[in-house]
C-alpha atoms as a PDB file:
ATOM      1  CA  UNK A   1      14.868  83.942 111.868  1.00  0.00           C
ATOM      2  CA  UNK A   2      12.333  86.538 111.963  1.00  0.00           C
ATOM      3  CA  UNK A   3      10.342  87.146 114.798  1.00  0.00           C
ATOM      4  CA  UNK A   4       6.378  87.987 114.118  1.00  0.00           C
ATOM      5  CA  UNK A   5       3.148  90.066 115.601  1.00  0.00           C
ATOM      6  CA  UNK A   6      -0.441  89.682 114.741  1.00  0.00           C
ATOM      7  CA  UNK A   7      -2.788  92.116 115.050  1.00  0.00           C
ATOM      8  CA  UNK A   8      -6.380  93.484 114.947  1.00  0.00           C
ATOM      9  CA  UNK A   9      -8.362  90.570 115.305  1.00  0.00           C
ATOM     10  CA  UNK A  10     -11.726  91.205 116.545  1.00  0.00           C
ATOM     11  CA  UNK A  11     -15.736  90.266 116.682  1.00  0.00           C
ATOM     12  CA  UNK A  12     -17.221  91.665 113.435  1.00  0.00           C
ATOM     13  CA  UNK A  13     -20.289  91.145 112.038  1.00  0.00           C
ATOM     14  CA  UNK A  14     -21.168  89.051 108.494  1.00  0.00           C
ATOM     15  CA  UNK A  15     -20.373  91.661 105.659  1.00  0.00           C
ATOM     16  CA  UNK A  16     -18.016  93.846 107.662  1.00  0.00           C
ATOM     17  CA  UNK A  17     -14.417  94.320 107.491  1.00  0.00           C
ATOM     18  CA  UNK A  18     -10.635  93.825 109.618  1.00  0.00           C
ATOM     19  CA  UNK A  19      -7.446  94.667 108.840  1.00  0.00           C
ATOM     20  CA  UNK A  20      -4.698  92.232 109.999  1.00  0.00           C
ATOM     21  CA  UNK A  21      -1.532  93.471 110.635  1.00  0.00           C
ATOM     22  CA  UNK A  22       1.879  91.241 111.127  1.00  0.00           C
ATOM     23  CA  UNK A  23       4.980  93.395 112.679  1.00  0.00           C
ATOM     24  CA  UNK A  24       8.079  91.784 111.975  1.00  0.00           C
ATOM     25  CA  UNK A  25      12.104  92.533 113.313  1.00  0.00           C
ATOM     26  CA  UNK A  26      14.811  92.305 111.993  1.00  0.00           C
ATOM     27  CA  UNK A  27      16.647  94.379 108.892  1.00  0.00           C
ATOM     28  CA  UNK A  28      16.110  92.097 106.406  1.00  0.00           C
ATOM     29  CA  UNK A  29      12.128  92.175 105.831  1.00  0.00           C
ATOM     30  CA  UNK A  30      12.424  92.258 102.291  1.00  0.00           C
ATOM     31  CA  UNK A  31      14.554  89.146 102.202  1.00  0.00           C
ATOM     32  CA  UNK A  32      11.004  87.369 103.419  1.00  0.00           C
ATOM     33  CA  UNK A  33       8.082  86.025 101.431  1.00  0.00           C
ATOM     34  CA  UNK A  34       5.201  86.166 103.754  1.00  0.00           C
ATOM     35  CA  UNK A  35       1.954  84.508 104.162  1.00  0.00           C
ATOM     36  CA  UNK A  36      -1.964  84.432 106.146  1.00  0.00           C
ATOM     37  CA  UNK A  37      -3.078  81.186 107.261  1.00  0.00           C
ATOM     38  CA  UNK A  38      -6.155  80.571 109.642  1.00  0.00           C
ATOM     39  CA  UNK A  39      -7.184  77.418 111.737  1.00  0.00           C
ATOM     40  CA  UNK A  40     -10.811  77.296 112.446  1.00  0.00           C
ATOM     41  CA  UNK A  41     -11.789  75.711 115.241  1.00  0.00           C
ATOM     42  CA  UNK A  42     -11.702  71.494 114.672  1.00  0.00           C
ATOM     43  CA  UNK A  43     -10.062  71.731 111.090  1.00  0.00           C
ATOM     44  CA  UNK A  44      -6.707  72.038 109.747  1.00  0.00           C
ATOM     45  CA  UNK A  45      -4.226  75.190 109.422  1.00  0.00           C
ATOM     46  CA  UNK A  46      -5.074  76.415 105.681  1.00  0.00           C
ATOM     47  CA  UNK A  47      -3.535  78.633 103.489  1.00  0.00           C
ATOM     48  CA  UNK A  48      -4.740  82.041 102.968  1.00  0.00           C
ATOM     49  CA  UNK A  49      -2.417  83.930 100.804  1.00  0.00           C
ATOM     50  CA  UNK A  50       0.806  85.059 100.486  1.00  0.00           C
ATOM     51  CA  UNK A  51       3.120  87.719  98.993  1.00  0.00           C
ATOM     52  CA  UNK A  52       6.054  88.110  96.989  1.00  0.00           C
ATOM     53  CA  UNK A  53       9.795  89.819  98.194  1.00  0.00           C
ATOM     54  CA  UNK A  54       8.577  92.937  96.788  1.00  0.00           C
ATOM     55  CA  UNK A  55       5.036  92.893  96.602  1.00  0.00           C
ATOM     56  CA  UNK A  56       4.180  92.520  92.841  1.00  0.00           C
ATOM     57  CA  UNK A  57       3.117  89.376  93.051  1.00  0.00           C
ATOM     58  CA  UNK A  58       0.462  87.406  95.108  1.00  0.00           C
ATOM     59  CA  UNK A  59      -1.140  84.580  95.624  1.00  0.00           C
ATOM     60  CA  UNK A  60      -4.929  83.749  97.174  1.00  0.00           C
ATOM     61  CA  UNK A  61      -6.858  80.498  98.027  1.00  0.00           C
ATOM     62  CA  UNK A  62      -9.927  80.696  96.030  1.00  0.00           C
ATOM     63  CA  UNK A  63     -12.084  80.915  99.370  1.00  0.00           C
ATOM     64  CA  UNK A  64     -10.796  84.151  99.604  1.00  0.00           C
ATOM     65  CA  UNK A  65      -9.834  85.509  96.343  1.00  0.00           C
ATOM     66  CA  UNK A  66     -11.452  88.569  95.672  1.00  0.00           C
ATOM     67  CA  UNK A  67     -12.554  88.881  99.531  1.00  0.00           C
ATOM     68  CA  UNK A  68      -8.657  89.665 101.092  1.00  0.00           C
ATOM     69  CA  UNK A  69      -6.287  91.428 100.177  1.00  0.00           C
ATOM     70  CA  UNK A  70      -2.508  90.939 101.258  1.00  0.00           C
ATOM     71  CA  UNK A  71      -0.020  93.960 101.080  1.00  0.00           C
ATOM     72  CA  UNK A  72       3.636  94.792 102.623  1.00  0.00           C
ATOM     73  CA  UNK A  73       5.087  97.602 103.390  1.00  0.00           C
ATOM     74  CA  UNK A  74       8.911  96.787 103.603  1.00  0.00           C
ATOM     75  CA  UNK A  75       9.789 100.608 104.856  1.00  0.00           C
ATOM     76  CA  UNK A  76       8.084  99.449 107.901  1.00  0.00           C
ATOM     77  CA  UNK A  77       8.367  96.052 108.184  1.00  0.00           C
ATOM     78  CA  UNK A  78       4.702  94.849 108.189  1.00  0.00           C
ATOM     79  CA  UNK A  79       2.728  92.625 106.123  1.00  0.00           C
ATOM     80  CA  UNK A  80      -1.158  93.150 106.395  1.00  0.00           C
ATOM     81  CA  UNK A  81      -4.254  91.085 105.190  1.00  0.00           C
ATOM     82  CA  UNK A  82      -7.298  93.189 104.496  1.00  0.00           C
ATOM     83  CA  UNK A  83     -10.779  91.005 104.828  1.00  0.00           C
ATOM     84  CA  UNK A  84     -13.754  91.956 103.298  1.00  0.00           C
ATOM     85  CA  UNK A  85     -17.320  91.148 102.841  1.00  0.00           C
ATOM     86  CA  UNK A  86     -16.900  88.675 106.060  1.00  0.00           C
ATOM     87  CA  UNK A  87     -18.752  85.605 106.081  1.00  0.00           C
ATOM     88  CA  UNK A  88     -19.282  83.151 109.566  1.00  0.00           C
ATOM     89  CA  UNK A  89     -17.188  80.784 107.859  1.00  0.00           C
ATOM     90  CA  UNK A  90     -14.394  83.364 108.036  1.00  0.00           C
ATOM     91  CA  UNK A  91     -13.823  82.589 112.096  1.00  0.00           C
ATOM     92  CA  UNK A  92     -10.568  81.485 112.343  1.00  0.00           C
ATOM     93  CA  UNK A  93      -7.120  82.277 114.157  1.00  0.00           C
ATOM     94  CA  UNK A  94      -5.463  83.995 111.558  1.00  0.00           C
ATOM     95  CA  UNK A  95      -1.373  83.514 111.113  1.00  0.00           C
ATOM     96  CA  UNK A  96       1.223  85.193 109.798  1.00  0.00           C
ATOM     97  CA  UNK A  97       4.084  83.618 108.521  1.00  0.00           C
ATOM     98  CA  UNK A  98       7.318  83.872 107.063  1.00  0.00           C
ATOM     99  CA  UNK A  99      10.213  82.494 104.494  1.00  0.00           C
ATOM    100  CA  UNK A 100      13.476  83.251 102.789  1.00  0.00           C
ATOM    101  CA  UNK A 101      12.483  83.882  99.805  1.00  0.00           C
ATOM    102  CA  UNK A 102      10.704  81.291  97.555  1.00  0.00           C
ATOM    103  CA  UNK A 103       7.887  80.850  95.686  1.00  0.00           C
ATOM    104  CA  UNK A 104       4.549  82.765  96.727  1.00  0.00           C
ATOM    105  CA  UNK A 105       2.928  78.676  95.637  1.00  0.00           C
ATOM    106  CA  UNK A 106       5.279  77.399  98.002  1.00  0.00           C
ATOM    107  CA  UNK A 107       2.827  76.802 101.486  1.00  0.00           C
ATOM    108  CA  UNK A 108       5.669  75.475 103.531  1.00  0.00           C
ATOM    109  CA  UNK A 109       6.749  78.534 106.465  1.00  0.00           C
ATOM    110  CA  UNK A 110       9.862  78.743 108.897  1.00  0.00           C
ATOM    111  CA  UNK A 111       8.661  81.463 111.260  1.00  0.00           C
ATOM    112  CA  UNK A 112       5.282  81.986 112.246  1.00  0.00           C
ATOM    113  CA  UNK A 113       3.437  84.157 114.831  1.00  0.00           C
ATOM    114  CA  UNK A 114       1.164  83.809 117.495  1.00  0.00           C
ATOM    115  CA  UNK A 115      -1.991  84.386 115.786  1.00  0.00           C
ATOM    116  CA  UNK A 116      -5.068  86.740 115.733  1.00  0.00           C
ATOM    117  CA  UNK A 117      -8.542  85.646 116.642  1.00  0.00           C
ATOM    118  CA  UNK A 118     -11.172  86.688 113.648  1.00  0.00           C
ATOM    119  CA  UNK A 119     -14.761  86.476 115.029  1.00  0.00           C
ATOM    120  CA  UNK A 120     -17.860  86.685 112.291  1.00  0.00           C
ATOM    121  CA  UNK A 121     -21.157  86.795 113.698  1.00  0.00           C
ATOM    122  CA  UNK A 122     -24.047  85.841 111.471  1.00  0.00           C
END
């Protein structure tokens, strides 16, 4: 089991940018595929996009593909999810999520964190 952080959520405006971060423990980071999800308010957890052991490979829902970004750095543990070009439709609590190993297709998580508010105003 991993055990995860969110951060830097915020109140942005449409067009502007965040940078998500998810802190994980443990030794075995690299032993993780890790994924974004959001929940906006009244609708259904959704898949974001997610990252392979190493990095070289990712995968984005095409809401957001070519918007966000998703990186790792296993040297320090963290997993990040760049958003740009924000839209309103973008508010959402924003997850971070974990698995050993697996397919980056795969949208089924064991650990999970708390979540990060994202606010867009129009």
């Amino acid at each position: 089991q991993v055990q995860l952080v969110e951060s830097g959520g915020g109140l942005v405006q449409a067009g502007g940018s965040l940078r998500l971060s998810c802190a994980a423990s443990g030794r075995t980071f690299s032993s993780y595929t890790m994924g974004w999800f959001r929940q906006a308010p009244g609708k259904e957890r959704e898949f974001v996009a997610a990252i392979s052991l190493s990095g070289g490979n990712t995968n984005y829902a095409d809401s957001v593909k070519g918007w966000f970004t998703i990186s790792r750095d296993n040297a320090e543990n963290t997993a990040s999810l760049q958003l740009n070009s924000l839209k309103p439709e973008d508010t959402a609590v924003y997850y971070c999520a974990a698995r050993l190993g697996g397919s980056i297709y795969y949208t089924r998580y064991s650990d999970w964190g708390q979540g990060t508010q994202v606010t867009v105003s129009s």
